[in-house]
C-alpha atoms as a PDB file:
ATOM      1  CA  UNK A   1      41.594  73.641  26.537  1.00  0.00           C
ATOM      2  CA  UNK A   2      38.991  75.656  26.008  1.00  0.00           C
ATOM      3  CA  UNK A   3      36.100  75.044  24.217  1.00  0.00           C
ATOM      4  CA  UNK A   4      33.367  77.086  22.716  1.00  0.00           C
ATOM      5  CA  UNK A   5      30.368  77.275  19.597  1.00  0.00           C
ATOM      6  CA  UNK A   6      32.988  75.725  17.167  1.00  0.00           C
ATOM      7  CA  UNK A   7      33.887  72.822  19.201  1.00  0.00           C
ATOM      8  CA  UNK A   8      32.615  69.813  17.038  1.00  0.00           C
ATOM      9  CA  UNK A   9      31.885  66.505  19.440  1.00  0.00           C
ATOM     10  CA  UNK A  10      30.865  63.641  17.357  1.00  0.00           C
ATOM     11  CA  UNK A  11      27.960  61.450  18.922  1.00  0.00           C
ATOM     12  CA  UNK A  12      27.565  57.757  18.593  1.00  0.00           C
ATOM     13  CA  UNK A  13      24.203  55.998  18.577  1.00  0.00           C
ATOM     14  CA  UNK A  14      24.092  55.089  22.168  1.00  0.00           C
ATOM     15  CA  UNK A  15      24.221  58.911  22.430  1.00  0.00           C
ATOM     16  CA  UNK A  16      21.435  59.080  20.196  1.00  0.00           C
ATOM     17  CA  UNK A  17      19.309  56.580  21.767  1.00  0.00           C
ATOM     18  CA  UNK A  18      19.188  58.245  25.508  1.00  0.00           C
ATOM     19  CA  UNK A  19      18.592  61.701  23.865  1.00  0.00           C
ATOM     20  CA  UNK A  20      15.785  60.264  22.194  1.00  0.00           C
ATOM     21  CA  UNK A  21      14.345  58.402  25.599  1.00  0.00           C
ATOM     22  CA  UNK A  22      15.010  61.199  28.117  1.00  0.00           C
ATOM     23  CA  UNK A  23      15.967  64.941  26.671  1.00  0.00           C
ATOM     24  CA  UNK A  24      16.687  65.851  30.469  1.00  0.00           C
ATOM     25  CA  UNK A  25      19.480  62.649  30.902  1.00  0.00           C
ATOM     26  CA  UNK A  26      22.901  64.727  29.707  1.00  0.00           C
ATOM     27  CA  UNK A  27      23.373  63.258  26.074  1.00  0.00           C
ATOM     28  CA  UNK A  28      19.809  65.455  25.724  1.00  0.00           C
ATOM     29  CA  UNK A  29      21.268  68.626  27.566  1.00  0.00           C
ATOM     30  CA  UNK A  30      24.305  68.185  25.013  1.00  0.00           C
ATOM     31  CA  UNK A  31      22.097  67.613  21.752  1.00  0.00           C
ATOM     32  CA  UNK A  32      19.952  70.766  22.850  1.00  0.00           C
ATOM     33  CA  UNK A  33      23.317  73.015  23.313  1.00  0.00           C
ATOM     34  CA  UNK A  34      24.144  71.839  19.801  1.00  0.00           C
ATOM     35  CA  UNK A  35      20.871  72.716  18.624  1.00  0.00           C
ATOM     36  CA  UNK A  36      20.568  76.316  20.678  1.00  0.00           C
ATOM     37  CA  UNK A  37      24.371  77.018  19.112  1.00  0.00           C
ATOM     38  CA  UNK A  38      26.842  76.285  21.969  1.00  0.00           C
ATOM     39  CA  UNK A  39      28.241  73.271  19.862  1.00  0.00           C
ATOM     40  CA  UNK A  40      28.349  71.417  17.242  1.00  0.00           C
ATOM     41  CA  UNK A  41      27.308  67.715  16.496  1.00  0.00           C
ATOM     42  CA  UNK A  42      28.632  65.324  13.989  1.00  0.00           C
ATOM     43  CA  UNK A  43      27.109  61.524  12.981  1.00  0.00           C
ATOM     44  CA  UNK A  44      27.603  59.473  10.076  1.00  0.00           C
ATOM     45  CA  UNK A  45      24.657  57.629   8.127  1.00  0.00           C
ATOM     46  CA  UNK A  46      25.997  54.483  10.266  1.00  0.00           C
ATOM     47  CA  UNK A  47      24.990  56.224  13.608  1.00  0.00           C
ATOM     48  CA  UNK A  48      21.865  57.633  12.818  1.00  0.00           C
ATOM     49  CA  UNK A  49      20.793  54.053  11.105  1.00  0.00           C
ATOM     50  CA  UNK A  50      22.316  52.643  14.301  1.00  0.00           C
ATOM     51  CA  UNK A  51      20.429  54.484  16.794  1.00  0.00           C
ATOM     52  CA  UNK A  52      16.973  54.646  14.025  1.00  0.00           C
ATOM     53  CA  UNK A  53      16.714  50.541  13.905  1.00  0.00           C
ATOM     54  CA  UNK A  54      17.304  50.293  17.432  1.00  0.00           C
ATOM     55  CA  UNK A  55      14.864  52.814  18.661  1.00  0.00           C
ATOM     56  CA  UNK A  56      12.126  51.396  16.489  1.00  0.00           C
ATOM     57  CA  UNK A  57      12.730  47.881  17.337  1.00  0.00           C
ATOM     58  CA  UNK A  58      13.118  48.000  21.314  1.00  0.00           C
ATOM     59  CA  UNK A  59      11.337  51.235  22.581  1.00  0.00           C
ATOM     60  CA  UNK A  60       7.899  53.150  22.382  1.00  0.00           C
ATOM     61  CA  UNK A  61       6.568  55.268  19.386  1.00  0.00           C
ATOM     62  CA  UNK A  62       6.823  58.398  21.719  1.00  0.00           C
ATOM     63  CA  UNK A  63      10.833  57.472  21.527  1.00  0.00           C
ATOM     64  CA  UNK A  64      11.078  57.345  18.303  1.00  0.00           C
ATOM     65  CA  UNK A  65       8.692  60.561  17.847  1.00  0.00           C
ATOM     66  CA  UNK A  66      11.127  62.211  20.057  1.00  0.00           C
ATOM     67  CA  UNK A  67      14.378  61.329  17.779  1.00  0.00           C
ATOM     68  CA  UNK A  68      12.631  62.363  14.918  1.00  0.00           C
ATOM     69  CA  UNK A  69      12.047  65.596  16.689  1.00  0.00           C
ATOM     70  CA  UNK A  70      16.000  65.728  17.622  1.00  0.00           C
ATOM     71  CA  UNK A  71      16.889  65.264  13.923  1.00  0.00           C
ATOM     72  CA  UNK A  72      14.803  68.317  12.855  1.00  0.00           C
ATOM     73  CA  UNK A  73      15.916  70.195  15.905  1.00  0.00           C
ATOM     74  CA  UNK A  74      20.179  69.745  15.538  1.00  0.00           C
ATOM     75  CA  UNK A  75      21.871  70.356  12.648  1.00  0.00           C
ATOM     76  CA  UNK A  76      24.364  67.775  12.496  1.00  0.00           C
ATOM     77  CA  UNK A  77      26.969  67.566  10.546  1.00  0.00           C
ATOM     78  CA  UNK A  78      26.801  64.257   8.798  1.00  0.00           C
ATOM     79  CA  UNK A  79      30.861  62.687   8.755  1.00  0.00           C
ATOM     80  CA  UNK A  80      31.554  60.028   5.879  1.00  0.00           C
ATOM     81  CA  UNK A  81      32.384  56.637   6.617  1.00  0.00           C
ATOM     82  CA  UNK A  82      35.535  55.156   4.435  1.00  0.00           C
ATOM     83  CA  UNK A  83      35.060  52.466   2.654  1.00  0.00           C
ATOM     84  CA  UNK A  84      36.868  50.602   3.180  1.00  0.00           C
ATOM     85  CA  UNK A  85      37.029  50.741   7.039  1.00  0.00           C
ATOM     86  CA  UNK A  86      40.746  51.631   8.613  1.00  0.00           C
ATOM     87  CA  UNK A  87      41.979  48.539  10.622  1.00  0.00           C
ATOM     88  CA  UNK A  88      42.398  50.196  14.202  1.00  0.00           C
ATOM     89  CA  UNK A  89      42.926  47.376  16.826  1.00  0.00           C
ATOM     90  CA  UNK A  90      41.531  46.883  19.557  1.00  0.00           C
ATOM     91  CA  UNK A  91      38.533  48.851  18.018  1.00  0.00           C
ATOM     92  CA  UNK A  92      35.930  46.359  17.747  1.00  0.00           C
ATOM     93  CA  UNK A  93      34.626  45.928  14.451  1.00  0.00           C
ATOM     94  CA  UNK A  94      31.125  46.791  15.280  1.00  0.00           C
ATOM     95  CA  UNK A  95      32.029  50.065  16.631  1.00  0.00           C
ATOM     96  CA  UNK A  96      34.896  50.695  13.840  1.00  0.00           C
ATOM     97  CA  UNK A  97      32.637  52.840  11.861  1.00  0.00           C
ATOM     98  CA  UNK A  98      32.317  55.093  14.579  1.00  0.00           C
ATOM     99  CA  UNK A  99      35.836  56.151  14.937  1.00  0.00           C
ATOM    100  CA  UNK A 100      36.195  55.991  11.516  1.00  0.00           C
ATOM    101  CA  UNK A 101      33.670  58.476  10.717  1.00  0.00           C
ATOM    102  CA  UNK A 102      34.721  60.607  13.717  1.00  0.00           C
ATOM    103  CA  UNK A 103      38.358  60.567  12.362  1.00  0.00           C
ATOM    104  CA  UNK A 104      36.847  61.942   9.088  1.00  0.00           C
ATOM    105  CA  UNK A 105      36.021  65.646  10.469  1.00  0.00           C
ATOM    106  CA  UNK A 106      37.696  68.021  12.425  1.00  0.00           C
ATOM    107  CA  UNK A 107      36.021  66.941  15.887  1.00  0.00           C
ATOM    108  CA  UNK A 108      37.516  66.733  19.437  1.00  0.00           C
ATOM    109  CA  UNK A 109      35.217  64.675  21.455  1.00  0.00           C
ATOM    110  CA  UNK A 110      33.632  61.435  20.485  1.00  0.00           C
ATOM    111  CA  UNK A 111      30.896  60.964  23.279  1.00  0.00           C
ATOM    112  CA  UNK A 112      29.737  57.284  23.657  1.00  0.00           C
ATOM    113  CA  UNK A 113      27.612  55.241  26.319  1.00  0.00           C
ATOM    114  CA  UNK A 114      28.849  52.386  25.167  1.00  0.00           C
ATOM    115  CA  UNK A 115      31.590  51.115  27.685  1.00  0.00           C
ATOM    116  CA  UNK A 116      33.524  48.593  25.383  1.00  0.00           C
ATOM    117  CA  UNK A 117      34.495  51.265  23.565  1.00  0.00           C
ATOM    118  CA  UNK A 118      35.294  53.380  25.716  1.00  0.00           C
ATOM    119  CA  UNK A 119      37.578  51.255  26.824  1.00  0.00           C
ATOM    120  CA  UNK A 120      38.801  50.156  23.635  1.00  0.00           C
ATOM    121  CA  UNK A 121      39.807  53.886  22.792  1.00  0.00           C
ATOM    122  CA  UNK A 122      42.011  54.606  25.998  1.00  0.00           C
ATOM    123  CA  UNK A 123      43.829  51.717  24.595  1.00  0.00           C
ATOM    124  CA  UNK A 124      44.980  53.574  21.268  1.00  0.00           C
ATOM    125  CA  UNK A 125      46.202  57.396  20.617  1.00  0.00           C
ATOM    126  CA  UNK A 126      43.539  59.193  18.094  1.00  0.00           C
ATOM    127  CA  UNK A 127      43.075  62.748  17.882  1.00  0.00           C
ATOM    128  CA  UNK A 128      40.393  63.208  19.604  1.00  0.00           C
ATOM    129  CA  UNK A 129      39.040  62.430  23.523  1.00  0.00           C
ATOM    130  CA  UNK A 130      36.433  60.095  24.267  1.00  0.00           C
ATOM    131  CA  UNK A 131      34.282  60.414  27.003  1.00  0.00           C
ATOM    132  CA  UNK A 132      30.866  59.966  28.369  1.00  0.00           C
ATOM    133  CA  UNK A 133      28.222  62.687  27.777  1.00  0.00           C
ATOM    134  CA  UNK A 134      28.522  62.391  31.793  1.00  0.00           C
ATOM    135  CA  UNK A 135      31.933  62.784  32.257  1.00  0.00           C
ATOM    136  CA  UNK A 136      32.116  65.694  29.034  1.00  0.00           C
ATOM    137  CA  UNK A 137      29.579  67.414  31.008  1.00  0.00           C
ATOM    138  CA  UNK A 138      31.676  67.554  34.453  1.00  0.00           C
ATOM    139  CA  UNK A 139      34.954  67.823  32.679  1.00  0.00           C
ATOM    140  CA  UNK A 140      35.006  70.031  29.685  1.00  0.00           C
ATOM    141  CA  UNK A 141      31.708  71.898  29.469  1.00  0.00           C
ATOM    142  CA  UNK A 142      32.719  73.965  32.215  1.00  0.00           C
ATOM    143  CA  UNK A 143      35.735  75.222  29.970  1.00  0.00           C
ATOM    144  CA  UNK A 144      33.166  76.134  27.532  1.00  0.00           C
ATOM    145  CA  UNK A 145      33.567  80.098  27.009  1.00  0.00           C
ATOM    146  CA  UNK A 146      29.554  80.835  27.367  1.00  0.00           C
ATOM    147  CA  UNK A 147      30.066  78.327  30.247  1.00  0.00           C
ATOM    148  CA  UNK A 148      28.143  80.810  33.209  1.00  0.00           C
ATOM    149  CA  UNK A 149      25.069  81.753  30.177  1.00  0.00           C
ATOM    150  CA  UNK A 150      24.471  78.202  29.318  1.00  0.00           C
ATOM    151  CA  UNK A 151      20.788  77.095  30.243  1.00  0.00           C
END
């Protein structure tokens, strides 16, 4: 499948979090293709409260400078979260409102460092792939349709 400046990837907080403390580690190259065009990026409220509350807490002010600075710099497209929350075993509950807001938009990857649930969505069929920023990166992007002008 091809992909190209339509593609909509939905990011969870992890994603957010090592954007935010290293914008040359690949959930950073990914956020700054969204924001130069090449994609799209989707959160929910739930994410970017996620990744805010754990950025302030357990890193430095220059992290959470830099998030700030992602927020401005990618216009996300913000996915609702149902209420109530789907019942999608084995989908832990603290990562339900992830797939549940990516299920809520049209998007085809859900990228995640989080390796529980990862695992957790091989185990079920949803309509959309879910992959590392790592493994998108060495997988898909090179699909992408702009793939040989992409910085």
């Amino acid at each position: 499948m091809t992909i190209d400046s339509t593609t909509l990837i939905f990011f969870d907080a992890s994603c957010l979090i090592a954007a935010a403390g290293s914008s040359s580690g690949g959930s950073g190259f990914l956020l700054s293709l969204c924001a130069k065009g090449y994609l799209q990026a989707a959160v929910s409220t739930y994410v970017l409260a996620e990744a805010a509350h754990n950025i302030q807490v357990r890193m430095k002010q220059t992290v959470w400078n830099s998030y700030q600075a992602l927020l401005i710099a990618v216009p996300f497209l913000i996915a609702a979260v149902p209420d109530p929350l789907p019942v999608l075993p084995p989908i832990n509950a603290k990562d339900l409102h992830v797939v549940a807001a990516a299920l809520a938009v049209p998007t085809v990857y859900l990228l995640t460092l989080d390796k529980g649930l990862l695992a957790e969505a091989s185990q079920i069929q949803l309509p959309f792939v879910t992959l590392t920023p790592g493994d998108f990166i060495k997988t898909v992007l090179p699909t992408h349709n702009a793939y040989p002008l992409l910085p």
